[in-house]
Protein backbone atom coordinates (compact mmCIF):
# COMPACT_ATOMS: atom_id res chain seq x y z
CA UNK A 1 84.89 109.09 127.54
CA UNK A 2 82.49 109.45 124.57
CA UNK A 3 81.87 106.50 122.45
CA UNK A 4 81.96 106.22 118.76
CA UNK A 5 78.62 105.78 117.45
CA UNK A 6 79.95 105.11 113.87
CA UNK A 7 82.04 102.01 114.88
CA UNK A 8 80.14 98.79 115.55
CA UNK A 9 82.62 96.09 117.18
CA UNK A 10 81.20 92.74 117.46
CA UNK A 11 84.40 91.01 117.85
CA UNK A 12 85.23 87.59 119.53
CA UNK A 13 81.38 87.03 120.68
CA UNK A 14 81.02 83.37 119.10
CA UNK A 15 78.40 85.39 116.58
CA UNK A 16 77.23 83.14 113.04
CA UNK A 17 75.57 86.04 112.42
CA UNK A 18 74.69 89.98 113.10
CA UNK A 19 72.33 90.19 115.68
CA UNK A 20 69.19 91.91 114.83
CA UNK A 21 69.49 94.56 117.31
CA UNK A 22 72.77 95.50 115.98
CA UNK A 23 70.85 96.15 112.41
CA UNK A 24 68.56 98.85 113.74
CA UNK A 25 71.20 101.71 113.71
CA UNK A 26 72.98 100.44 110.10
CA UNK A 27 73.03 104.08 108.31
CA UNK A 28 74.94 105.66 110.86
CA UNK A 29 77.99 102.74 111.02
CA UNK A 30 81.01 103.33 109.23
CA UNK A 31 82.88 100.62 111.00
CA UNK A 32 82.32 97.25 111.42
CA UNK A 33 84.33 94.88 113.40
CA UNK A 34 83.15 90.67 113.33
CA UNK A 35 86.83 89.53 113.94
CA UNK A 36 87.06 86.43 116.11
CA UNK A 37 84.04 85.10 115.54
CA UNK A 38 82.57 81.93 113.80
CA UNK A 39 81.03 83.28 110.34
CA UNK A 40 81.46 80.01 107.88
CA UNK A 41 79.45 82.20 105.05
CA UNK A 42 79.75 85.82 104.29
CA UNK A 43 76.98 87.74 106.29
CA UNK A 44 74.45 89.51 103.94
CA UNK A 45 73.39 91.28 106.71
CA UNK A 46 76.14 93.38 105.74
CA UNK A 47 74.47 95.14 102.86
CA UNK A 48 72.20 96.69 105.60
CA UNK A 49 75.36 98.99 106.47
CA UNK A 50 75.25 101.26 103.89
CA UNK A 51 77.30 103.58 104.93
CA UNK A 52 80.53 101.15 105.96
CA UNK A 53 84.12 101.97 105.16
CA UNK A 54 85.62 99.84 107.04
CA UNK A 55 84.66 96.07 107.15
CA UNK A 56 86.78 93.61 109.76
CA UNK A 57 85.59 89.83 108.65
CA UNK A 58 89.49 88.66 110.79
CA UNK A 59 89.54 85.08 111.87
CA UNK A 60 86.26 83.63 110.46
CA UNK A 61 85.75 80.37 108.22
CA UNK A 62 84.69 82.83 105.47
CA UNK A 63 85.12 81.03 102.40
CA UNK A 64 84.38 83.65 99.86
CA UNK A 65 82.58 87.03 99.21
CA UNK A 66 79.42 87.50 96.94
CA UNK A 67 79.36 89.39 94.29
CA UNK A 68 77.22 91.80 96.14
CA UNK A 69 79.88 93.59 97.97
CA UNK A 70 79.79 96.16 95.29
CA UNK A 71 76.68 97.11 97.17
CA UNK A 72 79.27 98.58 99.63
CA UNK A 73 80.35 102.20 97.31
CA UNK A 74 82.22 103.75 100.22
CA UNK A 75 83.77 101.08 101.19
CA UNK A 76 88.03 101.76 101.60
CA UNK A 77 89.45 99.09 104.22
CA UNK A 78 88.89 95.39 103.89
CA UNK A 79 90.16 92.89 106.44
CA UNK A 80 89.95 89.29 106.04
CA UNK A 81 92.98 87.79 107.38
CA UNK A 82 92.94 84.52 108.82
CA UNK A 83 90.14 83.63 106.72
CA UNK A 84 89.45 80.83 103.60
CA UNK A 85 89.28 83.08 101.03
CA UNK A 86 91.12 82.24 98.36
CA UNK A 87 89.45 84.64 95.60
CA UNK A 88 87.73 87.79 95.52
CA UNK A 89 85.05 88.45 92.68
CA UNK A 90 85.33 90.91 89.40
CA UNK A 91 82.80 92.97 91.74
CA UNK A 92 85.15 94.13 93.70
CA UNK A 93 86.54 96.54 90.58
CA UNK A 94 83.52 98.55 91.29
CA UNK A 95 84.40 99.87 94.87
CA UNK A 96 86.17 102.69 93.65
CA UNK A 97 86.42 104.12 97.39
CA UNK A 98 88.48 100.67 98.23
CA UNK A 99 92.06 102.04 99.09
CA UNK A 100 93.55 98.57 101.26
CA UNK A 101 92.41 94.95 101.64
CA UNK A 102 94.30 93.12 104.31
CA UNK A 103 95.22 89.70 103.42
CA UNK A 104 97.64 87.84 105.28
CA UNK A 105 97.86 84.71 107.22
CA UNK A 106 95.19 83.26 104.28
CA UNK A 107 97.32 80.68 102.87
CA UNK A 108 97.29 81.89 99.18
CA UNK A 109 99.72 80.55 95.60
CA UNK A 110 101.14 83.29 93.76
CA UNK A 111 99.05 82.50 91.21
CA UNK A 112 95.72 83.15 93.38
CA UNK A 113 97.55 86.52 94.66
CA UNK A 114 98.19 87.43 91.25
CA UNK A 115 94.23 86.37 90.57
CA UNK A 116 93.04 89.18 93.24
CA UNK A 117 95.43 91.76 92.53
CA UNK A 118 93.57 91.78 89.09
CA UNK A 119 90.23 92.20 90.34
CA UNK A 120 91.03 95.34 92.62
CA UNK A 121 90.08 98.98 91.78
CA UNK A 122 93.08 100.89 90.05
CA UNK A 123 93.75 102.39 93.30
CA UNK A 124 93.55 99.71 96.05
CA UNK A 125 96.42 98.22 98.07
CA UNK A 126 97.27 94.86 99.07
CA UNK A 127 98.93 93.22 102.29
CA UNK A 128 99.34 89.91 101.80
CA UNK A 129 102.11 89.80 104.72
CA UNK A 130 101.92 91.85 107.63
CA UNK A 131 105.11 94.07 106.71
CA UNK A 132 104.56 94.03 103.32
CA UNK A 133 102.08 96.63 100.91
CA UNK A 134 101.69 96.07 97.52
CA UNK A 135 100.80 99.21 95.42
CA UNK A 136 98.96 99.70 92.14
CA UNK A 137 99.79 99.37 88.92
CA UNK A 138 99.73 95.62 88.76
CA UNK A 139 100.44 93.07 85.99
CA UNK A 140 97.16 91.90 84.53
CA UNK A 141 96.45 90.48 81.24
């Protein structure tokens, strides 16, 4: 079976942070996978992946995301369920390539749903329960 070079899974390995070794082929990963493992902070080692479009961040005491994830232009699927993020930053209108972040089991008020609805490109979907999408337009003010 061949493997997928593009796809980096590092999932449920007990990691704080990307190995080194996993660095030294970053241009040619579209896909990375950290679900399951203990990030408390946002790895910045992430920038290094140019080329992502997908980034899995599952099930990790994540508490927010910088500012510099509009680093990430080709960016389209973000997954941070089960994490503590509660709000994403005005960055985050810049991805223009973001089509779906995946949101659910983060215990989140309407009122902090509402908040990161309104900082998503004009294009992006939302799951904020696992059978449930939520489509662009959305009420901003």
């Amino acid at each position: 079976m061949k493997q997928d070079l593009t796809v980096l899974d590092l999932s449920n390995k007990n990691l704080k942070e990307i190995p080194r070794k996993a660095l030294e082929n970053s241009a040619r990963i579209e896909s990375l996978i950290l679900s399951n493992n203990e990030f408390t902070k946002f790895p910045n080692s992430v920038f290094a992946f140019e080329n992502l479009k997908t980034l899995g961040l599952k099930n990790n005491d994540i508490t927010d995301i910088p500012n510099e994830i509009s680093k990430l232009k080709n960016l389209k699927t973000l997954d941070i369920r089960g994490t503590k993020i509660h709000e994403l930053p005005d960055s985050m209108k810049d991805l223009e390539n973001l089509r779906l972040v995946i949101m659910f089991e983060v215990d989140l008020t309407d009122n902090e749903k509402n908040k990161i609805k309104c900082v998503l490109p004009s294009n992006c979907e939302i799951m904020f329960s696992k059978k449930y999408r939520e489509y662009p337009p959305y009420k901003c003010d």
